[in-house]
C-alpha atoms as a PDB file:
ATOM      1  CA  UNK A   1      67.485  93.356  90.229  1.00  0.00           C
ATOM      2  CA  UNK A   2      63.943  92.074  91.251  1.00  0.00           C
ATOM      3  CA  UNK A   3      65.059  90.120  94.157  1.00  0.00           C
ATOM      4  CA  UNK A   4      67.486  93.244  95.251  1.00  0.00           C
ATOM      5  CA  UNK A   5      67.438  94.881  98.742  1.00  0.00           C
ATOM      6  CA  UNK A   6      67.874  98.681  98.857  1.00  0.00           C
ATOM      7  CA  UNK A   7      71.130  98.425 100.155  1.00  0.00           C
ATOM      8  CA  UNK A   8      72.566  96.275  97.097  1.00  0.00           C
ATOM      9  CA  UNK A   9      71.205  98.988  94.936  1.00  0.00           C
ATOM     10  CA  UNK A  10      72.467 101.818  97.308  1.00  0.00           C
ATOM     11  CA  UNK A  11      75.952  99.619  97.084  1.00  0.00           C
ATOM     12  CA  UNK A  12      75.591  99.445  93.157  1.00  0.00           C
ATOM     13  CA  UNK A  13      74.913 102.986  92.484  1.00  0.00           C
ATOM     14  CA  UNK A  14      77.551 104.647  94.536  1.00  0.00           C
ATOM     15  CA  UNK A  15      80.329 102.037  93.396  1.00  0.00           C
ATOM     16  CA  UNK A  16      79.896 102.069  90.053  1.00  0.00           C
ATOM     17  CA  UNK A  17      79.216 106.091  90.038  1.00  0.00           C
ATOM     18  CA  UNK A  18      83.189 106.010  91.876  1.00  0.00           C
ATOM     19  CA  UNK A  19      84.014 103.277  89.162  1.00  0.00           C
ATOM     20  CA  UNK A  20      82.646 105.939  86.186  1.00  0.00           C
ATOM     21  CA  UNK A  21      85.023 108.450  87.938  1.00  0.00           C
ATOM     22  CA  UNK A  22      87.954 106.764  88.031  1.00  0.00           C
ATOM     23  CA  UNK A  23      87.839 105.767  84.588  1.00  0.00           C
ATOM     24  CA  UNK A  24      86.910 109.253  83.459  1.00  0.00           C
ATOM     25  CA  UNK A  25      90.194 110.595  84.951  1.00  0.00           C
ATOM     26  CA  UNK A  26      91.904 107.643  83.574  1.00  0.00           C
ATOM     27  CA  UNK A  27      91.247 108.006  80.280  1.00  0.00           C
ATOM     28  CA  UNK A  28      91.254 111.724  80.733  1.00  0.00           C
ATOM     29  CA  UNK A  29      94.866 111.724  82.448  1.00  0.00           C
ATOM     30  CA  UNK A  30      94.558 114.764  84.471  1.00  0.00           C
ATOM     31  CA  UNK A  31      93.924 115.008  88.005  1.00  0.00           C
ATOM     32  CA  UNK A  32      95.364 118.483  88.922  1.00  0.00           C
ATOM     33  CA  UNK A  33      98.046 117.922  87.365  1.00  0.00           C
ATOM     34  CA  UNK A  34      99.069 115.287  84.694  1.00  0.00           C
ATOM     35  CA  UNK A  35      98.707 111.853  85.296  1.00  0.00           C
ATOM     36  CA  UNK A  36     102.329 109.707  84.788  1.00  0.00           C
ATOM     37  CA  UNK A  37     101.748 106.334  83.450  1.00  0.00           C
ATOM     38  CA  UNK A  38     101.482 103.928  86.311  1.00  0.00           C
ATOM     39  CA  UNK A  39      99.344 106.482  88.000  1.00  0.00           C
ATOM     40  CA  UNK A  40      96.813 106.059  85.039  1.00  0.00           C
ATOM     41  CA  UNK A  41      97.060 102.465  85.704  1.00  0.00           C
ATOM     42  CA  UNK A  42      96.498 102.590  89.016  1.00  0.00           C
ATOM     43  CA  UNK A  43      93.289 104.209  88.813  1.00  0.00           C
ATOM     44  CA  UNK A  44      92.463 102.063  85.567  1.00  0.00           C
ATOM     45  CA  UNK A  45      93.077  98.702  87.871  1.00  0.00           C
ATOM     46  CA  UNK A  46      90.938 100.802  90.921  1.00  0.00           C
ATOM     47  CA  UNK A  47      87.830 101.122  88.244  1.00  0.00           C
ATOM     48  CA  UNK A  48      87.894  97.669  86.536  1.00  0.00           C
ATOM     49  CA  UNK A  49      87.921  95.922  90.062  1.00  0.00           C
ATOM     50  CA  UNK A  50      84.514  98.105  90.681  1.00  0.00           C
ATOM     51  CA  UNK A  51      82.578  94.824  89.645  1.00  0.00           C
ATOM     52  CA  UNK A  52      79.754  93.543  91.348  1.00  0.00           C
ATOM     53  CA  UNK A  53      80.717  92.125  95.019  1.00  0.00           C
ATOM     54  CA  UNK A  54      81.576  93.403  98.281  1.00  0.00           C
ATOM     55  CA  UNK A  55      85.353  92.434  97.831  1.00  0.00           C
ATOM     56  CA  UNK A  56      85.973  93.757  94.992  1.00  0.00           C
ATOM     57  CA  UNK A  57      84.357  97.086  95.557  1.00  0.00           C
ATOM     58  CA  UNK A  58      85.892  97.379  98.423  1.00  0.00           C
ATOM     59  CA  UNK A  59      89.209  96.831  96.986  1.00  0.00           C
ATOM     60  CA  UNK A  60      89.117  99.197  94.153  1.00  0.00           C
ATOM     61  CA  UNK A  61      87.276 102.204  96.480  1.00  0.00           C
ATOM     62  CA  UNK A  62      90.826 101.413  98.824  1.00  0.00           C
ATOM     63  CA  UNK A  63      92.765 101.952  95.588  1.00  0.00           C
ATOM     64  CA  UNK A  64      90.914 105.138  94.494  1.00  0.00           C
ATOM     65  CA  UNK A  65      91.178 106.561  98.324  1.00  0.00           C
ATOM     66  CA  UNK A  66      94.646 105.926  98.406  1.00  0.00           C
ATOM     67  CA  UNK A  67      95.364 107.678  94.765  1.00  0.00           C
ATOM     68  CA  UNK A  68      93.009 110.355  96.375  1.00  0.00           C
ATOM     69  CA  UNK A  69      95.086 110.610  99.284  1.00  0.00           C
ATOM     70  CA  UNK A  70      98.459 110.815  97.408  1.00  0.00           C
ATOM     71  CA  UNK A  71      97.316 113.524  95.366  1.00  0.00           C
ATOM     72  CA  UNK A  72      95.840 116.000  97.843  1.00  0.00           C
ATOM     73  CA  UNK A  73      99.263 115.009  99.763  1.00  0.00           C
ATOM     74  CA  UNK A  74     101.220 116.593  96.678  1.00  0.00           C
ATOM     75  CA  UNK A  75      98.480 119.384  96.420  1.00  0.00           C
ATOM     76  CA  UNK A  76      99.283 120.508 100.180  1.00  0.00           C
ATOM     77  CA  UNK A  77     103.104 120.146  99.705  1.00  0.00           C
ATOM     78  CA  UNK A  78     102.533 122.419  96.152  1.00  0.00           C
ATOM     79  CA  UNK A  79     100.247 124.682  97.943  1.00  0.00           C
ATOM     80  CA  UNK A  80     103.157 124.948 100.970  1.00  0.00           C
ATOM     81  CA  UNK A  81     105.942 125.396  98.362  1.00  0.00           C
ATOM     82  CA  UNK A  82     104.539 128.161  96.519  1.00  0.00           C
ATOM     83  CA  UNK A  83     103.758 129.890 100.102  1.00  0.00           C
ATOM     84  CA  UNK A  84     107.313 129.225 100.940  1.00  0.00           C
ATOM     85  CA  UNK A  85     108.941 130.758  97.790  1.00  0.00           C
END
């Protein structure tokens, strides 16, 4: 880290802080509701790929927005379900 720019450490800190998330909810297995399998290792392959380099990062934050997505999908549809009933 001597020879880092700001933005590399900007980059760092927010990924791995997302990475520390996802693993936390992994491992954890609740995310509003309970977490099946394959979504646990969905977000488990979204943290581990968290590793330093602008691919990578950016291919486990796409992962972990698109679990993100999917969930607050299924929280809407709940949330219109229970108005509906």
């Amino acid at each position: 880290m001597i020879n880092a720019t700001r933005w590399s450490i900007a980059q760092a800190a927010v990924t791995r802080s997302i990475g520390i998330i996802a693993i936390s909810v992994t491992f954890g297995g609740f995310y509003h509701t309970p977490l099946s399998v394959l979504e646990r290792l969905w977000l488990l392959a979204a943290a581990l790929l968290v590793v330093p380099g602008t691919f990578t990062d950016l291919m486990g934050l796409g992962l972990g927005a698109a679990f993100y997505l999917l969930e607050r999908r299924r929280e809407v549809e709940r949330a219109h379900l229970e108005t509906v009933a």
